[in-house]
C-alpha atoms as a PDB file:
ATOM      1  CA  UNK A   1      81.413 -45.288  36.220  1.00  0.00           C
ATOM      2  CA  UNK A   2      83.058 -43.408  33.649  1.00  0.00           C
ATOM      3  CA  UNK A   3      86.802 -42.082  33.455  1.00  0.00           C
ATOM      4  CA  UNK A   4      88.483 -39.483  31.734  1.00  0.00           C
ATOM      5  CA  UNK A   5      89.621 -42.059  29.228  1.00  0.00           C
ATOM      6  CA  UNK A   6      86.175 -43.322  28.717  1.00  0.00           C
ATOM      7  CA  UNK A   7      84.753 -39.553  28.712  1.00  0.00           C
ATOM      8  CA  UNK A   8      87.526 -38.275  25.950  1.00  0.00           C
ATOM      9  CA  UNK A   9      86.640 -40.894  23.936  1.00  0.00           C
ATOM     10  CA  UNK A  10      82.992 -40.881  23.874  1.00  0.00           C
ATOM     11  CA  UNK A  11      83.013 -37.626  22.959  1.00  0.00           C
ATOM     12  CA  UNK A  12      85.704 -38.131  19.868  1.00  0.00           C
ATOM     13  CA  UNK A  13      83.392 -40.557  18.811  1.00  0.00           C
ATOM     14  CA  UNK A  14      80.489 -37.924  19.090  1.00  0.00           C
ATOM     15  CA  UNK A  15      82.696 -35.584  17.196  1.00  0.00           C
ATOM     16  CA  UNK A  16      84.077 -38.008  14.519  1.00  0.00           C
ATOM     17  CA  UNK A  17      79.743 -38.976  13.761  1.00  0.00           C
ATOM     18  CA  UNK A  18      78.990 -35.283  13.507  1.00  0.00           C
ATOM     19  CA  UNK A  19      82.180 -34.741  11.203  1.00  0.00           C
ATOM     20  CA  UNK A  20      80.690 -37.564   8.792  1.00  0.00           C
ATOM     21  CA  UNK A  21      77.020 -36.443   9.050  1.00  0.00           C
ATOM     22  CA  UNK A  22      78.142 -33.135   7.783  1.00  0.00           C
ATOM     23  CA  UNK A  23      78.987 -34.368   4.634  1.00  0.00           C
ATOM     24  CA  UNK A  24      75.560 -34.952   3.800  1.00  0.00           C
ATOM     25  CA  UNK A  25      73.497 -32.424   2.819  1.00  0.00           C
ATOM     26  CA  UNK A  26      69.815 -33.472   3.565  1.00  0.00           C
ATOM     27  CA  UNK A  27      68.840 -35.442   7.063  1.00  0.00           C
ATOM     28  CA  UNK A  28      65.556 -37.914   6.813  1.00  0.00           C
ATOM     29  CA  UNK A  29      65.132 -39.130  10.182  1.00  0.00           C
ATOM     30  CA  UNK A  30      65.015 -38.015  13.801  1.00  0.00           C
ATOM     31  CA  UNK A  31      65.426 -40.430  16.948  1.00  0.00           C
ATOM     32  CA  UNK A  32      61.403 -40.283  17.055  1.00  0.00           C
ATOM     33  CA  UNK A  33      60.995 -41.472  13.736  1.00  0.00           C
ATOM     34  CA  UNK A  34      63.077 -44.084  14.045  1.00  0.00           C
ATOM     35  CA  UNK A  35      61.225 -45.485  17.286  1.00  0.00           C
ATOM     36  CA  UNK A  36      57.902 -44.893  14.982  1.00  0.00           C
ATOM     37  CA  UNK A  37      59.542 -47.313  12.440  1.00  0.00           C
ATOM     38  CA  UNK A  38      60.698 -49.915  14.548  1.00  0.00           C
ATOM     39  CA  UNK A  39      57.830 -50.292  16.309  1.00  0.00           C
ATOM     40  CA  UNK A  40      55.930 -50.806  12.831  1.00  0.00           C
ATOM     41  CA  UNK A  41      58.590 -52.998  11.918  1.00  0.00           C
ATOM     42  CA  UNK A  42      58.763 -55.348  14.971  1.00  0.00           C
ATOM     43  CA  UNK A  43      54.746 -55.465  14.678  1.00  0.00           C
ATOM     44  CA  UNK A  44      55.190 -57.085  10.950  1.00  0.00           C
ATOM     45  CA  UNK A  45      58.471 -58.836  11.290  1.00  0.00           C
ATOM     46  CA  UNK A  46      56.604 -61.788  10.230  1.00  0.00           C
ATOM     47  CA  UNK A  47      56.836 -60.021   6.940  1.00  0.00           C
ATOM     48  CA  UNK A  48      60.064 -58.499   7.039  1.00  0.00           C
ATOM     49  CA  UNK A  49      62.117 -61.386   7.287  1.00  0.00           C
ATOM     50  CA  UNK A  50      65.664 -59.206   6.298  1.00  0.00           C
ATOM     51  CA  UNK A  51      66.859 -55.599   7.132  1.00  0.00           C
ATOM     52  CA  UNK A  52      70.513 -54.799   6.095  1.00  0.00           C
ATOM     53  CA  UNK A  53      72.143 -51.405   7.126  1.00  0.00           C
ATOM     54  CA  UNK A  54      75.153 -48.807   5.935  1.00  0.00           C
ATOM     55  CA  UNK A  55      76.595 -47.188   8.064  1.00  0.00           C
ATOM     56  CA  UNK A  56      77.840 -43.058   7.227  1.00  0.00           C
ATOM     57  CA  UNK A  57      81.336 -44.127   9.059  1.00  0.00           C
ATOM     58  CA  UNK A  58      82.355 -46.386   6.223  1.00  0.00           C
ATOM     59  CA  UNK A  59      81.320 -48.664   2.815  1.00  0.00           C
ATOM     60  CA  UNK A  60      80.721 -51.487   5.586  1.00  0.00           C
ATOM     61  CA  UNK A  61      76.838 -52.790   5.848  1.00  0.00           C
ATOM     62  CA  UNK A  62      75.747 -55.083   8.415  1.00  0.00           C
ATOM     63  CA  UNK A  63      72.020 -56.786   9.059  1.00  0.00           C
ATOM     64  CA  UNK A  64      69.784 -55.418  11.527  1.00  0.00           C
ATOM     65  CA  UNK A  65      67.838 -57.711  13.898  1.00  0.00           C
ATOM     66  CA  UNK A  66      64.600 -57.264  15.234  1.00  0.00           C
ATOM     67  CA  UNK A  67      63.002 -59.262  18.438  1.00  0.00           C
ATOM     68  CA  UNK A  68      59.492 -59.856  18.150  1.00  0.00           C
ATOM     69  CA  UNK A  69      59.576 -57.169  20.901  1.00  0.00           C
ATOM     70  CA  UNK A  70      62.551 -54.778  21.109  1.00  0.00           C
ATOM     71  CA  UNK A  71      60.861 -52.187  23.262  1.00  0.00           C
ATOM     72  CA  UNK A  72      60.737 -54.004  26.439  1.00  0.00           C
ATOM     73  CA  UNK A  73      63.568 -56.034  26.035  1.00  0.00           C
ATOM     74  CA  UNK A  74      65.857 -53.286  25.802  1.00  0.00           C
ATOM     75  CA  UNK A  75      67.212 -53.855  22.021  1.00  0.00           C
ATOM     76  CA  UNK A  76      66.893 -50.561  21.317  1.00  0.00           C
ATOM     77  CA  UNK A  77      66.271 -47.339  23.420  1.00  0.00           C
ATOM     78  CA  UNK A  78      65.753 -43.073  22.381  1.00  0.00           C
ATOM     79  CA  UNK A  79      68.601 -42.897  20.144  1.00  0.00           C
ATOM     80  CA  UNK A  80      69.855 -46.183  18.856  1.00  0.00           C
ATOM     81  CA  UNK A  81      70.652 -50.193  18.706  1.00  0.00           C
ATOM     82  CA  UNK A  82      72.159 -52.050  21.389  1.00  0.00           C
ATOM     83  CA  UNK A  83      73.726 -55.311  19.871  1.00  0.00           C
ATOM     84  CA  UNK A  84      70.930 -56.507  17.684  1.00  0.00           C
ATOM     85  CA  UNK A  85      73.176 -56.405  14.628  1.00  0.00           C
ATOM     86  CA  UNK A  86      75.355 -58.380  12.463  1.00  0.00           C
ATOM     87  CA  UNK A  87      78.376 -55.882  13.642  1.00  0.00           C
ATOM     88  CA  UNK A  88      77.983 -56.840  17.042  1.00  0.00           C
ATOM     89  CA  UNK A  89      78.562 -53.394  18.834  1.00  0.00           C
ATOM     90  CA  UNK A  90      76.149 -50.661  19.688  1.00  0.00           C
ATOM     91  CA  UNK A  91      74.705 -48.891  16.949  1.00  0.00           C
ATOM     92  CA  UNK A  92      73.278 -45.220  16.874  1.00  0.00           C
ATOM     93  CA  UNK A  93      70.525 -43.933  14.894  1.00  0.00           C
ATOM     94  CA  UNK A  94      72.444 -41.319  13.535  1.00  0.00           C
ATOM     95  CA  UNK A  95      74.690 -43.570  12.045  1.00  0.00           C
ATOM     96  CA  UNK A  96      72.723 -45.201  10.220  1.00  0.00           C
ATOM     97  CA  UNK A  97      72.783 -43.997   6.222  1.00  0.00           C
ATOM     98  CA  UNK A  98      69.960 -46.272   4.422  1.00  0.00           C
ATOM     99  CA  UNK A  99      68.158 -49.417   5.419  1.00  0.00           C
ATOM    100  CA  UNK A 100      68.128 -51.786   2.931  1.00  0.00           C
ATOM    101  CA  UNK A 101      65.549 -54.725   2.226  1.00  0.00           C
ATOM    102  CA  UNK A 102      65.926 -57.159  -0.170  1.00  0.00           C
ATOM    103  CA  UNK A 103      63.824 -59.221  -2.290  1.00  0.00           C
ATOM    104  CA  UNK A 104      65.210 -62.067  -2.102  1.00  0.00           C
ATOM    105  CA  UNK A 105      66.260 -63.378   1.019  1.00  0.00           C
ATOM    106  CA  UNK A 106      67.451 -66.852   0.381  1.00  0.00           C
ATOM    107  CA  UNK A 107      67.210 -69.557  -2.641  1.00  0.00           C
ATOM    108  CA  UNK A 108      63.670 -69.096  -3.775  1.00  0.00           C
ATOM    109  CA  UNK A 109      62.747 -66.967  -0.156  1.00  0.00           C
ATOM    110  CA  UNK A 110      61.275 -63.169  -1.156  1.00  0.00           C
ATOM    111  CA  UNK A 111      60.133 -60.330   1.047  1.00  0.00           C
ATOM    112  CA  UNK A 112      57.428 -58.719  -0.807  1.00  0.00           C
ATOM    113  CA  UNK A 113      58.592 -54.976  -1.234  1.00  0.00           C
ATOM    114  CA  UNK A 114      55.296 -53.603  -1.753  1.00  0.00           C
ATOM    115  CA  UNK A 115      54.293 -54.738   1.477  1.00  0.00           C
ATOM    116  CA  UNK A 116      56.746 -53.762   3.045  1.00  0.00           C
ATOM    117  CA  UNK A 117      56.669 -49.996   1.980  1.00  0.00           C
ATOM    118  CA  UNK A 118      53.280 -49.368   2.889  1.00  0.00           C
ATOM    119  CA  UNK A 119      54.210 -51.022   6.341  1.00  0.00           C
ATOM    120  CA  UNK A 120      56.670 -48.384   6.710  1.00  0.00           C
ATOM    121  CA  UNK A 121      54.748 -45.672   5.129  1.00  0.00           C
ATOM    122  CA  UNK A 122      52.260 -46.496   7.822  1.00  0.00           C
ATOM    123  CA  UNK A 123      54.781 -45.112  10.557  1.00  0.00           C
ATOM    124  CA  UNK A 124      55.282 -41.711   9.048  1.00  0.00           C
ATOM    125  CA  UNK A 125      56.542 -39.858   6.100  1.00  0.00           C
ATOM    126  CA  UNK A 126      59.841 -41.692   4.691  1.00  0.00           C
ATOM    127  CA  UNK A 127      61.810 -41.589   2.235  1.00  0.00           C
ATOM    128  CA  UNK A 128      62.045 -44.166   0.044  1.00  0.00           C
ATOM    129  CA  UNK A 129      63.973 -46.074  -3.047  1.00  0.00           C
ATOM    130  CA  UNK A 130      63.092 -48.997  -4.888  1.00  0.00           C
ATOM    131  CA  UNK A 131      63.685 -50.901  -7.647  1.00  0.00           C
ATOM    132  CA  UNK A 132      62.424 -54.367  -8.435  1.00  0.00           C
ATOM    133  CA  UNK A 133      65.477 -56.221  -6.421  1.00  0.00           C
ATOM    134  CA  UNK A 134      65.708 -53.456  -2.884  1.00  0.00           C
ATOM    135  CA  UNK A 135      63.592 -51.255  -1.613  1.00  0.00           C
ATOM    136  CA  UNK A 136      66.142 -48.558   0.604  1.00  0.00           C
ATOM    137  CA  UNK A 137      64.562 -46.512   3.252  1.00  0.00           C
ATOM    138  CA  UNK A 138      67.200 -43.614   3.003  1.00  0.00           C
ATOM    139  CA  UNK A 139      68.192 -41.675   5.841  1.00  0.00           C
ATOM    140  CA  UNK A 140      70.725 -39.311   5.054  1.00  0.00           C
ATOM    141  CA  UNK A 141      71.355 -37.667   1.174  1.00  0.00           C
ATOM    142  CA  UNK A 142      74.708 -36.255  -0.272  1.00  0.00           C
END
C-alpha cells in the first residue's frame, strides 16, 4: 500500500524525469516500441551477447540484461525494466537515452554490429549510430 511519503515521492521522481526529458529536443521511442525491440532482442540474444545503457538522469551507464524470456517472467512490463540491470533498481523506458552495443565484448569476443542492426531494424523504424567499434540505438536527441 502506498503512503503519502511514498506518493510525494513517486511523483517528484515523475517530475524530476520529465524536467530532464525536456532538455532534449527530439523523442525516438514510445513504451510500444520499446516492447517491439525487446522482444526482437530476447529472440536473438544468442547474438547479442552485450547491451549497455545511459541514462538522461546523469553521465552514469549501466548494462542491460536480457532473459531468454523477459515477457513472462516479468523482467520487464508496459513502460520499463524491473532489476535486469547492472544498476540494480528499476529502470523506466523513458529514462533511457541510447543503448549501446559494443563490438567487442571481451578479449578476442565480438558482437557482429551488422547483425545486430538489421535485428533491430526488424522491430520497427529506429534510429541508429554506428561506427566500426558501437553501434547506439539512440533514443532521445539534444
Amino acid at each position: 500500500m502506498k503512503n503519502k511519503k511514498n506518493i510525494f515521492y513517486d511523483n517528484q521522481w515523475k517530475r524530476d524525469l520529465e524536467k530532464e526529458a525536456s532538455k532534449f529536443s527530439q523523442l525516438f521511442m514510445s513504451n510500444s516500441k520499446w516492447v517491439k525491440l525487446i522482444d526482437k532482442l530476447v529472440e536473438n540474444n544468442h547474438i547479442i551477447q552485450k547491451i549497455f545503457f545511459k541514462k538522461i538522469q546523469n553521465e552514469n551507464r549501466g548494462e542491460l540484461y536480457l532473459a531468454d524470456d523477459p515477457s513472462f517472467g516479468f523482467e520487464y512490463w508496459h513502460s520499463g525494466f524491473e532489476l535486469n540491470n547492472s544498476l540494480g533498481q528499476p529502470l523506466a523506458f523513458n529514462e533511457i537515452e541510447y543503448l549501446s552495443f559494443p563490438k567487442i565484448i571481451a578479449h578476442n569476443t565480438t558482437q557482429n554490429l551488422q547483425k545486430i542492426s538489421e535485428i533491430i531494424q526488424s522491430a520497427g523504424e529506429f534510429y541508429l549510430e554506428s561506427d566500426e567499434d558501437e553501434l547506439k540505438l539512440i533514443c532521445y536527441k539534444k
